[in-house]
Each structure stands twice: as C-alpha cells, then as structure tokens.
N, C-alpha and C. Protein backbone atom coordinates (compact mmCIF):
# COMPACT_ATOMS: atom_id res chain seq x y z
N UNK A 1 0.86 -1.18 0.00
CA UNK A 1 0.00 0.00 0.00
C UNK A 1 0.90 1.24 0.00
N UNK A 2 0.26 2.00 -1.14
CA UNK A 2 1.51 3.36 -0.77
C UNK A 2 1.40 4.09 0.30
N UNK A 3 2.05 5.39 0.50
CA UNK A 3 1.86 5.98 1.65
C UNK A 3 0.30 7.06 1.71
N UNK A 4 0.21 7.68 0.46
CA UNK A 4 -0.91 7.88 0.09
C UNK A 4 -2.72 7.13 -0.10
N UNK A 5 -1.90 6.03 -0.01
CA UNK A 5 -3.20 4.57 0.51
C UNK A 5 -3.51 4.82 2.40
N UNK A 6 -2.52 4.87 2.47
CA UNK A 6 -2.42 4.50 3.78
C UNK A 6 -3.18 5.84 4.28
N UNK A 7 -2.92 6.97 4.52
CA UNK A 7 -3.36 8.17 4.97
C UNK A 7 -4.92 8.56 4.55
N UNK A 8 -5.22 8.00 2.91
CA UNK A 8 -6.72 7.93 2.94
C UNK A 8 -7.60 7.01 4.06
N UNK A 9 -6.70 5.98 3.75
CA UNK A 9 -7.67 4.82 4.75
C UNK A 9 -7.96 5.10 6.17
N UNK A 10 -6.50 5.81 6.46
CA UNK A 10 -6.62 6.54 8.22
C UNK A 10 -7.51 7.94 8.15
N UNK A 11 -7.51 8.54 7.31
CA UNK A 11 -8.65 9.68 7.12
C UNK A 11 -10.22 9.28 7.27
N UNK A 12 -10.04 8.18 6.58
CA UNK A 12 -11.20 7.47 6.45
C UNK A 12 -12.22 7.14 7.80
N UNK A 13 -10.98 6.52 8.13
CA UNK A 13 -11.46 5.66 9.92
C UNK A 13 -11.53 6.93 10.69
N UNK A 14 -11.16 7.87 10.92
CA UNK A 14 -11.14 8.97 11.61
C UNK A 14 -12.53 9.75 11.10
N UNK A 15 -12.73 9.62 9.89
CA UNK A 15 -14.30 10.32 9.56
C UNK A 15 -15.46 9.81 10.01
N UNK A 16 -15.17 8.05 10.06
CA UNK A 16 -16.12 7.11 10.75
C UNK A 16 -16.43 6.91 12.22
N UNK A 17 -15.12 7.15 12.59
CA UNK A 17 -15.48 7.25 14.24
C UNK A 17 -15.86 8.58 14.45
N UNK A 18 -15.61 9.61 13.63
CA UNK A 18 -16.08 11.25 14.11
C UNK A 18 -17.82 11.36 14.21
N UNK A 19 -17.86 10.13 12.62
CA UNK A 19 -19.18 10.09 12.78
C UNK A 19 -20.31 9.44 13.95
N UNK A 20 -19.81 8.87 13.86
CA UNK A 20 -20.29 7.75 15.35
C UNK A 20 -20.55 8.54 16.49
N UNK A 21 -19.36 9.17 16.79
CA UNK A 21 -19.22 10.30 17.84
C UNK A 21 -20.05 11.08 18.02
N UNK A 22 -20.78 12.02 16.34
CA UNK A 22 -21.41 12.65 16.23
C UNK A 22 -22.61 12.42 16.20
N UNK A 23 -23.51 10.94 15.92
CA UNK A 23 -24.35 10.53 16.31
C UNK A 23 -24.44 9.68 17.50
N UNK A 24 -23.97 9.73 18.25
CA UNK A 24 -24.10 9.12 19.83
C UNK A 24 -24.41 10.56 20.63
N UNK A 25 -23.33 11.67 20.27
CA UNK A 25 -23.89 13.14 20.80
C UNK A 25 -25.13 13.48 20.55
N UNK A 26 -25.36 13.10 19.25
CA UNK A 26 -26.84 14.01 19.15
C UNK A 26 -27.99 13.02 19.31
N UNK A 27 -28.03 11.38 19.91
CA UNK A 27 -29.06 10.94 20.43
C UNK A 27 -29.02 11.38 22.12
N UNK A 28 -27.38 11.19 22.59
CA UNK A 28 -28.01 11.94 23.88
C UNK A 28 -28.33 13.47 24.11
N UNK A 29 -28.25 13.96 23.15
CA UNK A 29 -29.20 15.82 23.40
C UNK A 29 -30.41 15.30 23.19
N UNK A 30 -30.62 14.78 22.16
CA UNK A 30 -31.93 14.01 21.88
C UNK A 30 -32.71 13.77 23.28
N UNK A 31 -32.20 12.59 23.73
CA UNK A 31 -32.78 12.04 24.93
C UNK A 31 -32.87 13.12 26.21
N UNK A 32 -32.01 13.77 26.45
CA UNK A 32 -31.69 14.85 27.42
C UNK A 32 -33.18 15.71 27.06
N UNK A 33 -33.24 16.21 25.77
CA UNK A 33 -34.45 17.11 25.13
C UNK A 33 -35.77 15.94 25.43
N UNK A 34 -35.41 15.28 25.52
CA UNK A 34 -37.16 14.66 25.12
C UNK A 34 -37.25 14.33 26.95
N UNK A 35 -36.00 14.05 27.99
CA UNK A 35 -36.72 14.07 29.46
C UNK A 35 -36.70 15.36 29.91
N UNK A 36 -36.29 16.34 29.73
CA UNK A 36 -36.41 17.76 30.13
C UNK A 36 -37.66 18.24 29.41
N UNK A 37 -38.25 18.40 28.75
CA UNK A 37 -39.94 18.37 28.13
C UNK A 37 -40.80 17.70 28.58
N UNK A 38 -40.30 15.88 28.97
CA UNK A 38 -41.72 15.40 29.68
C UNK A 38 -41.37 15.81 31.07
N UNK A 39 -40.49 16.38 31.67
CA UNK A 39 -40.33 17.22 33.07
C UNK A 39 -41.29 18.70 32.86
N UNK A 40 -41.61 19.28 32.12
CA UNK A 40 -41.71 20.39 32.03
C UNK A 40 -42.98 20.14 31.72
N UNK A 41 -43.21 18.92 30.72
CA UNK A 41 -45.08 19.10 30.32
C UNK A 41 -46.03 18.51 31.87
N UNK A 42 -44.95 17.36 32.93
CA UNK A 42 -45.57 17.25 33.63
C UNK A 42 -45.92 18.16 34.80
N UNK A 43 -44.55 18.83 35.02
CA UNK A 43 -45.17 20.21 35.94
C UNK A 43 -46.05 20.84 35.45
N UNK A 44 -45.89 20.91 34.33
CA UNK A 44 -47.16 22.38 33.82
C UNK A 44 -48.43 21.60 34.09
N UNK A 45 -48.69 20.20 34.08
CA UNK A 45 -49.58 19.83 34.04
C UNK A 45 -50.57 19.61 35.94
N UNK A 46 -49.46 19.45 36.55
CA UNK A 46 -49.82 20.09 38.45
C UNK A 46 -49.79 20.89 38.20
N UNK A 47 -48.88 21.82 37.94
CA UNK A 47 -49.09 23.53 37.97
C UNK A 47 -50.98 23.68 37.14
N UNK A 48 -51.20 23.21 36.53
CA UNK A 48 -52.69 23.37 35.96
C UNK A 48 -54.10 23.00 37.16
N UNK A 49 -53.47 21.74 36.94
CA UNK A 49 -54.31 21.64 38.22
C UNK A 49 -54.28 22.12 39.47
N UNK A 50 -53.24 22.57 40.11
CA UNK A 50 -53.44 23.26 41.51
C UNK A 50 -54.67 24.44 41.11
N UNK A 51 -53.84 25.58 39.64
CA UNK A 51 -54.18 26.63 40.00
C UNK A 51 -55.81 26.52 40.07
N UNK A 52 -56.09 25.02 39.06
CA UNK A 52 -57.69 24.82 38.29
C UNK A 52 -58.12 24.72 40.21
N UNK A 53 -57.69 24.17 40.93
CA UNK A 53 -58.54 23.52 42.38
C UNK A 53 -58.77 24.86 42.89
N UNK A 54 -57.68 25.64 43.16
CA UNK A 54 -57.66 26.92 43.69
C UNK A 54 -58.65 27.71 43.13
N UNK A 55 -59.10 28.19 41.60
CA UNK A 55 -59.94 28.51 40.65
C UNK A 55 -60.91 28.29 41.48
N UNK A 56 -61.40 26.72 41.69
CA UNK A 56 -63.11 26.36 41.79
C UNK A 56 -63.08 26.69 43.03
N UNK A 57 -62.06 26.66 43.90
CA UNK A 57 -62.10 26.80 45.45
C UNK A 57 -62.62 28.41 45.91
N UNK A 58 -62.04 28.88 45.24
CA UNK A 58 -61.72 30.25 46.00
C UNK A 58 -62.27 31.26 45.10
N UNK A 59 -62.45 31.27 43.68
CA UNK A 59 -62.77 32.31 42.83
C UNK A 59 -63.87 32.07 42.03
N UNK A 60 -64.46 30.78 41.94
CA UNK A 60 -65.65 30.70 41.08
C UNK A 60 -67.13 31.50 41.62
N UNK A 61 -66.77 31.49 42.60
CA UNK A 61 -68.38 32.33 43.77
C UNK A 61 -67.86 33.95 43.11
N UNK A 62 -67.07 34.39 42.72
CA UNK A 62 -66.94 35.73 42.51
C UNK A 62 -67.57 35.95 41.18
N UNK A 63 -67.27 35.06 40.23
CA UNK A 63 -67.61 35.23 38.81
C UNK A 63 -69.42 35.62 38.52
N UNK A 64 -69.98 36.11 38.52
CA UNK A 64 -71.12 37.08 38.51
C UNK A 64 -71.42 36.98 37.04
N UNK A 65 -70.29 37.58 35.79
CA UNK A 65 -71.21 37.81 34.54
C UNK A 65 -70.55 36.92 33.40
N UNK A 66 -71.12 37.76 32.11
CA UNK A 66 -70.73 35.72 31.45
C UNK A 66 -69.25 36.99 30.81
N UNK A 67 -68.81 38.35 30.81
CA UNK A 67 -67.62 38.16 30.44
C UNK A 67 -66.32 37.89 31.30
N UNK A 68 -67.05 37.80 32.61
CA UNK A 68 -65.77 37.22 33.95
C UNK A 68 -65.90 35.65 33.48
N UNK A 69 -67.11 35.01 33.14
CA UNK A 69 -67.16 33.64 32.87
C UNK A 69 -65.78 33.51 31.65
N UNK A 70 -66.39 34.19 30.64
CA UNK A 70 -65.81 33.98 29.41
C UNK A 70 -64.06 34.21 29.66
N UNK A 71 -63.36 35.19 29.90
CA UNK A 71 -62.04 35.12 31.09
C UNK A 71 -61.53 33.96 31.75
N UNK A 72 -62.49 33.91 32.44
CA UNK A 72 -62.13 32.50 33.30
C UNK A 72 -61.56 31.01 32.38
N UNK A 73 -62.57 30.92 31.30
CA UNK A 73 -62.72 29.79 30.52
C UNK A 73 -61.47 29.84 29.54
N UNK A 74 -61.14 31.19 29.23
CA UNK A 74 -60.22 31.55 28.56
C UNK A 74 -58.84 31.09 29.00
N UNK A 75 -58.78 31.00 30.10
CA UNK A 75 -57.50 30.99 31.15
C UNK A 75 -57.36 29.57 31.25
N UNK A 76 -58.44 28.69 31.03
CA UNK A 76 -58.57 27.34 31.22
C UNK A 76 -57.94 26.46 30.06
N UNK A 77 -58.58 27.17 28.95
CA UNK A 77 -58.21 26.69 27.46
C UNK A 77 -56.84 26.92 26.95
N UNK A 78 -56.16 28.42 27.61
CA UNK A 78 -55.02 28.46 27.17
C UNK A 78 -53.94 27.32 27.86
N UNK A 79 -54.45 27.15 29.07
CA UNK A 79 -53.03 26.48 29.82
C UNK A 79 -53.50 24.61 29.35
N UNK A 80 -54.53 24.37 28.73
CA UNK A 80 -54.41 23.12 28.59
C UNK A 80 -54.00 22.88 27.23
N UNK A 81 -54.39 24.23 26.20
CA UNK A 81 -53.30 24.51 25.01
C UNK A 81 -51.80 24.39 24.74
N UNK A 82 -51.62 24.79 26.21
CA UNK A 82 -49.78 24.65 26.27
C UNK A 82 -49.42 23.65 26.64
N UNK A 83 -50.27 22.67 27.67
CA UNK A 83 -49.80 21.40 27.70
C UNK A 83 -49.75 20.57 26.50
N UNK A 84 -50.73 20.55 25.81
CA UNK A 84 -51.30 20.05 24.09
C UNK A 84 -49.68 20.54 22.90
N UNK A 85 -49.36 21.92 23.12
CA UNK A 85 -47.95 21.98 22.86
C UNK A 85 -47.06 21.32 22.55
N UNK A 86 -46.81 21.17 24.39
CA UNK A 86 -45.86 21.00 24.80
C UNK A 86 -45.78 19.06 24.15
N UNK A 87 -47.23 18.60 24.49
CA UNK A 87 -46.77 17.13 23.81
C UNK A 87 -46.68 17.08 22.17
N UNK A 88 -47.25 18.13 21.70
CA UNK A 88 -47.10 17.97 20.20
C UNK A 88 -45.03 18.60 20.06
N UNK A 89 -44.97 19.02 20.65
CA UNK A 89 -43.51 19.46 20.52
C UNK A 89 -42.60 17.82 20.64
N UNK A 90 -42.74 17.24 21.97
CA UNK A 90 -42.93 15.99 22.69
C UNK A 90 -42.27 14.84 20.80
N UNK A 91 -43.34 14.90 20.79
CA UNK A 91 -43.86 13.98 19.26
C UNK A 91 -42.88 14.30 18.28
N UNK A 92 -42.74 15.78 18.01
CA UNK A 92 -41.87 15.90 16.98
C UNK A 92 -40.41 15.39 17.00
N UNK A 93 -39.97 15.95 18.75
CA UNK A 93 -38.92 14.91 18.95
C UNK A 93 -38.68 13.46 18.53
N UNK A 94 -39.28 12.39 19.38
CA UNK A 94 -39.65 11.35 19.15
C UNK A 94 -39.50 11.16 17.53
N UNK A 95 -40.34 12.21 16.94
CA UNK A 95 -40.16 11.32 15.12
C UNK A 95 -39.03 11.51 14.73
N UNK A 96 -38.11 13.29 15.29
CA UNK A 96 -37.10 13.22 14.54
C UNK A 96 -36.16 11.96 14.92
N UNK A 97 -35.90 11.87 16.43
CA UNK A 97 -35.09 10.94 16.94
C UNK A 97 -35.71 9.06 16.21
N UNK A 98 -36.64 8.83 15.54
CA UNK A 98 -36.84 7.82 15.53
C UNK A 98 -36.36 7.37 13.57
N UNK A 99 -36.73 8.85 13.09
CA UNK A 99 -36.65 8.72 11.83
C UNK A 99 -35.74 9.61 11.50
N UNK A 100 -35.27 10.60 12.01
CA UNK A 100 -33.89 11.84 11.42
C UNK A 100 -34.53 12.60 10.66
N UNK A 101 -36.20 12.63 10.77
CA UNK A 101 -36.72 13.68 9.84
C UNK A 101 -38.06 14.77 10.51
N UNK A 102 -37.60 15.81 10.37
CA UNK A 102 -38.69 16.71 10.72
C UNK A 102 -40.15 16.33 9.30
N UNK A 103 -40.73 15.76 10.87
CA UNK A 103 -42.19 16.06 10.14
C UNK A 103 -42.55 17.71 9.84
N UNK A 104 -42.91 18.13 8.76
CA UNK A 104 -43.57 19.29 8.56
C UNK A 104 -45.18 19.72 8.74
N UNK A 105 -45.48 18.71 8.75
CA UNK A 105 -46.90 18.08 9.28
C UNK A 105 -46.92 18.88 10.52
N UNK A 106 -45.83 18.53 11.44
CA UNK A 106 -46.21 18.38 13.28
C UNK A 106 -45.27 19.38 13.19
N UNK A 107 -44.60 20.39 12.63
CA UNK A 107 -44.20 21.76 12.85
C UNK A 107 -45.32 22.55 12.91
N UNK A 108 -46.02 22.71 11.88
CA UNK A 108 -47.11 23.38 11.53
C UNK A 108 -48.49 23.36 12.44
N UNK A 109 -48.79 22.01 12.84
CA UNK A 109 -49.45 21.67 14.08
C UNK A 109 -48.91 22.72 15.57
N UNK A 110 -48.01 22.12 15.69
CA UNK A 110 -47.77 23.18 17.05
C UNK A 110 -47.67 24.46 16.18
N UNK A 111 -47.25 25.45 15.56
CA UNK A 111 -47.54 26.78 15.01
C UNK A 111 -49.25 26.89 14.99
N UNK A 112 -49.69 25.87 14.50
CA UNK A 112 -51.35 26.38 14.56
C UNK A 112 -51.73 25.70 16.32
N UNK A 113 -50.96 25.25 17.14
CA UNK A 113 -51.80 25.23 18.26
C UNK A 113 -51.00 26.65 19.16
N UNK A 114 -49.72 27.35 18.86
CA UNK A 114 -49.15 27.94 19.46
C UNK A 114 -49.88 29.55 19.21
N UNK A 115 -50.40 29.62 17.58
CA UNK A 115 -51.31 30.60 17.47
C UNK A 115 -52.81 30.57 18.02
N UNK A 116 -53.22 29.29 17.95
CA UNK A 116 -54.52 29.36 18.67
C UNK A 116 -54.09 29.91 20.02
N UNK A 117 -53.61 29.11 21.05
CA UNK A 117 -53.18 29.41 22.01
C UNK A 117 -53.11 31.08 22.38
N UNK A 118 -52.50 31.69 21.40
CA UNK A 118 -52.43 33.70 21.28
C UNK A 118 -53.15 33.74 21.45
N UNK A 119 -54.61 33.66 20.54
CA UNK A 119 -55.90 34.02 19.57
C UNK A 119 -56.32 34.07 21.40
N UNK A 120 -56.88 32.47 21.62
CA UNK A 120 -57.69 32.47 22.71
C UNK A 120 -57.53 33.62 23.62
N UNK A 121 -56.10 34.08 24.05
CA UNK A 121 -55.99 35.46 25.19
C UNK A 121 -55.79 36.72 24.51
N UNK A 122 -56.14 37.11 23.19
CA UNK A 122 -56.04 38.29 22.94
C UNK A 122 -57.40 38.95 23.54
N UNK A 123 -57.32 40.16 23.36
CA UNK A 123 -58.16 41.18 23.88
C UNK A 123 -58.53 42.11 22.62
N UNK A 124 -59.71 41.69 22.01
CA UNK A 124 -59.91 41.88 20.53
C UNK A 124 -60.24 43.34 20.49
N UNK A 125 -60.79 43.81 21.80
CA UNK A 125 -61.40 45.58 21.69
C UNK A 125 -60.50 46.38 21.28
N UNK A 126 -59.20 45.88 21.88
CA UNK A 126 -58.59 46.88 22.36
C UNK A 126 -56.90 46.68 20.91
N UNK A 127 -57.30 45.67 19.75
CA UNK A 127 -56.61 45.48 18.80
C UNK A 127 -56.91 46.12 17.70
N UNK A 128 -55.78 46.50 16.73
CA UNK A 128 -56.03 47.33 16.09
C UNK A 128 -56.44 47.15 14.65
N UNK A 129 -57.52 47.00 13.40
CA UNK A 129 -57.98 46.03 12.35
C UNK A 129 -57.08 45.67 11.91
N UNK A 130 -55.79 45.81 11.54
CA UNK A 130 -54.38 45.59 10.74
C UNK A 130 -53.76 44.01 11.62
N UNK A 131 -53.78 44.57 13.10
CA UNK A 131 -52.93 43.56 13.66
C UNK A 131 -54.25 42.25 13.96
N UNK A 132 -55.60 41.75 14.00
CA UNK A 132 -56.93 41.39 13.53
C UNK A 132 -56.37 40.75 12.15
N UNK A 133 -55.98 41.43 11.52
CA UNK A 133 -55.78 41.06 9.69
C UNK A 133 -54.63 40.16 9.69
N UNK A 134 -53.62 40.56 10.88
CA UNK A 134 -52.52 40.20 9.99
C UNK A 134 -52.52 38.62 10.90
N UNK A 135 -53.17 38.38 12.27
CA UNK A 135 -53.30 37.15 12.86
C UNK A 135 -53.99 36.38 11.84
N UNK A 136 -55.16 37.07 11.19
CA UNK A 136 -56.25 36.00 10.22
C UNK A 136 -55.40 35.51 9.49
N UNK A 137 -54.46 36.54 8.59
CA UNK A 137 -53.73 35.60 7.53
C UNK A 137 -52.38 34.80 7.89
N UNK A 138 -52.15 35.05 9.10
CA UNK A 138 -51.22 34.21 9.60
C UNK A 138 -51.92 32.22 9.98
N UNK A 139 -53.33 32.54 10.19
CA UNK A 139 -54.02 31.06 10.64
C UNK A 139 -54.28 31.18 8.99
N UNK A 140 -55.16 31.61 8.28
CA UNK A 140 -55.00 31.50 6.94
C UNK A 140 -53.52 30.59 6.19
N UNK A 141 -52.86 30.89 6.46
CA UNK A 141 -51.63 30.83 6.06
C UNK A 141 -50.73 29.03 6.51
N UNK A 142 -50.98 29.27 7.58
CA UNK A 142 -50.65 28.28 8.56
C UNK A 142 -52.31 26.72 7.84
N UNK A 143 -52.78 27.00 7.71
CA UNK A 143 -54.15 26.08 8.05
C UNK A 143 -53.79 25.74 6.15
N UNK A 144 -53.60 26.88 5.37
CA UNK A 144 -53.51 26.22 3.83
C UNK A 144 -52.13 25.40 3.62
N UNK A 145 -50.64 25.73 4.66
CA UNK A 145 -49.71 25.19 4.56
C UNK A 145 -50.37 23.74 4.67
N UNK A 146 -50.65 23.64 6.19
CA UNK A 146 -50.72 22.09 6.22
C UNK A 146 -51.86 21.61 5.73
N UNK A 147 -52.74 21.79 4.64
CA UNK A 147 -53.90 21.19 4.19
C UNK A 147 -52.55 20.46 3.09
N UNK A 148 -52.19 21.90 2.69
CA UNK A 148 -50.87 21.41 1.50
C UNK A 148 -49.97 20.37 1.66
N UNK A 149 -49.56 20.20 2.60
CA UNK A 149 -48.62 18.91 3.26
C UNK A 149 -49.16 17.81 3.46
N UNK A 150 -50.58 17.58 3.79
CA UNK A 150 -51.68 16.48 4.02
C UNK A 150 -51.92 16.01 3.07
N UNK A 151 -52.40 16.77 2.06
CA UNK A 151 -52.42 16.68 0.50
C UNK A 151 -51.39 16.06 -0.44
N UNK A 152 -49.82 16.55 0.12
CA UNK A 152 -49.13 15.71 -1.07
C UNK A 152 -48.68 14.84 0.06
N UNK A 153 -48.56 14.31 1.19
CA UNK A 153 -48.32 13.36 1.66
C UNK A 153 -49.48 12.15 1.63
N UNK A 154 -50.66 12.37 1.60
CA UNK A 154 -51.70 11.57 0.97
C UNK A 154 -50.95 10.88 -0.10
N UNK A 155 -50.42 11.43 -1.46
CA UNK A 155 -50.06 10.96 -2.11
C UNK A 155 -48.57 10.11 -2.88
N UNK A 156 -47.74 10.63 -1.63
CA UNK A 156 -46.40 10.40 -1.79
C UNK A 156 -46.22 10.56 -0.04
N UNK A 157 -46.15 9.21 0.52
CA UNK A 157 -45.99 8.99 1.88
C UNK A 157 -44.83 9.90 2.55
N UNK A 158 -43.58 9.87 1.65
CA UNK A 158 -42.38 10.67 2.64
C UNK A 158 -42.20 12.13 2.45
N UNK A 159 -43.42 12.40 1.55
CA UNK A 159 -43.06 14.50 1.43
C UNK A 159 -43.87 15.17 2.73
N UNK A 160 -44.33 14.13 3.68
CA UNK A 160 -44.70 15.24 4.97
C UNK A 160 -43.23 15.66 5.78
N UNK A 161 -42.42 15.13 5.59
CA UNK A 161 -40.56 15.15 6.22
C UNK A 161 -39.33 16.27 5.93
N UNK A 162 -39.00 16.59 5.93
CA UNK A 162 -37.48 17.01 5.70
C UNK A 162 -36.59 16.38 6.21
N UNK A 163 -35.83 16.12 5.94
CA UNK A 163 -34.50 15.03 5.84
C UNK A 163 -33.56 16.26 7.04
C-alpha cells in the first residue's frame, strides 16, 4: 500500500469514528431534550391543576357575569393549550429521533396550536384592524400550509418530512 493509501484509509477511519461520535452526541441531546420536556409538560400539568382547584375553590363564587365567565374559561383553554404543545412538541422529537426527519406536518401543528393558544388570550377591543388582519392571515396561512402537506403526503408517503 503506498503511503498515500495508507493516509486515505486513516482519514477514512477517523471520519467514521467522528461520525459515530457525532451521532451518539446528538441521540443523547436528543434524549436529554425529550426528558427535560416530559419534566416540564408534567409540571405544567400540576401547575394546571393546583391553579384549576384553587380557581373552583376560592374564585368561582366571585364570577357574577358571562364576560368574567368567558375570562375564566379563557384561562382554562389556554393552559391546557400549552400542555397540548408542549406534547405535540414531545412527538416531533420522538419522530425526529426515531426517523432523522422533521415532520412538517407536526411543525405546523404546534404553530397552529401555538397561534390558537395567542388568539384564545387576545383582547380583541382593544386590537387594532391591521394587527386582527394580519393574525387571520397568519391562521389562513398556517391552516392552507398544512392542508398542502396532508395533501401531497396523501399521495407520496415521505413529502410530509425534511430530511
């Protein structure tokens, strides 16, 4: 073998173990990311319920009209929105780590649950028709992406992905 044989082949083995290296690192961020999220979706999820017990305990006798109702309900929907998130976030992990590919599908999903999530606590009186316009065409926008992705993945199983 010449000497020039030789130094490819050791380049070689050195690219292979770099690689190895580099995928053993990025399943444990992987794993690190996916138990630091189900840590975080499960607090949020006591943190929900305390505040929900405390809610019926202590503040539901105050609520009098239906827009303190409507508030209230509001407050309810958002934080079980973020848990809903937090597992759709959850998932995306999981697929990338299972398959190495971002679903575009389940990007777009959490973007349309992360905008609902807004929508539900905005305060529509007090918004201005432009910034009204520009949320519509943002769910507009968001809701035709992924009809679009549903659509050609219907028909070609691996174009819901990015590699």
């Amino acid at each position: 073998m010449t000497h020039a044989g030789a130094m490819l082949e050791e380049s070689a083995h050195r690219g292979g173990m770099m690689e190895r290296l580099m995928r053993y690192f990025e399943r444990g961020i992987l794993h690190v990311a996916q138990v630091l999220l189900m840590l975080v979706i499960l607090a949020a999820v006591i943190e929900l319920w305390y505040l929900f017990a405390v809610a019926l305990l202590e503040r539901v006798q105050l609520i009098d009209s239906i827009p303190m109702l409507m508030q209230a309900v509001q407050r309810a929907f958002s934080g079980v929105l973020l848990i809903v998130l937090g597992l759709e976030l959850l998932e995306t992990l999981r697929v990338y780590f299972t398959h190495h590919r971002v679903r575009l599908e389940l990007v777009i999903v959490v973007a349309l649950i992360a905008v609902s999530r807004h929508v539900i606590n905005l305060d529509f009186e007090h918004l201005t028709g432009a910034a009204i316009l520009g949320i519509a065409a943002l769910i507009v926008a968001l809701t035709a992406g992924y009809y679009l992705v549903r659509k050609a993945s219907a028909t070609d199983p691996g174009a819901g992905g990015v590699s």
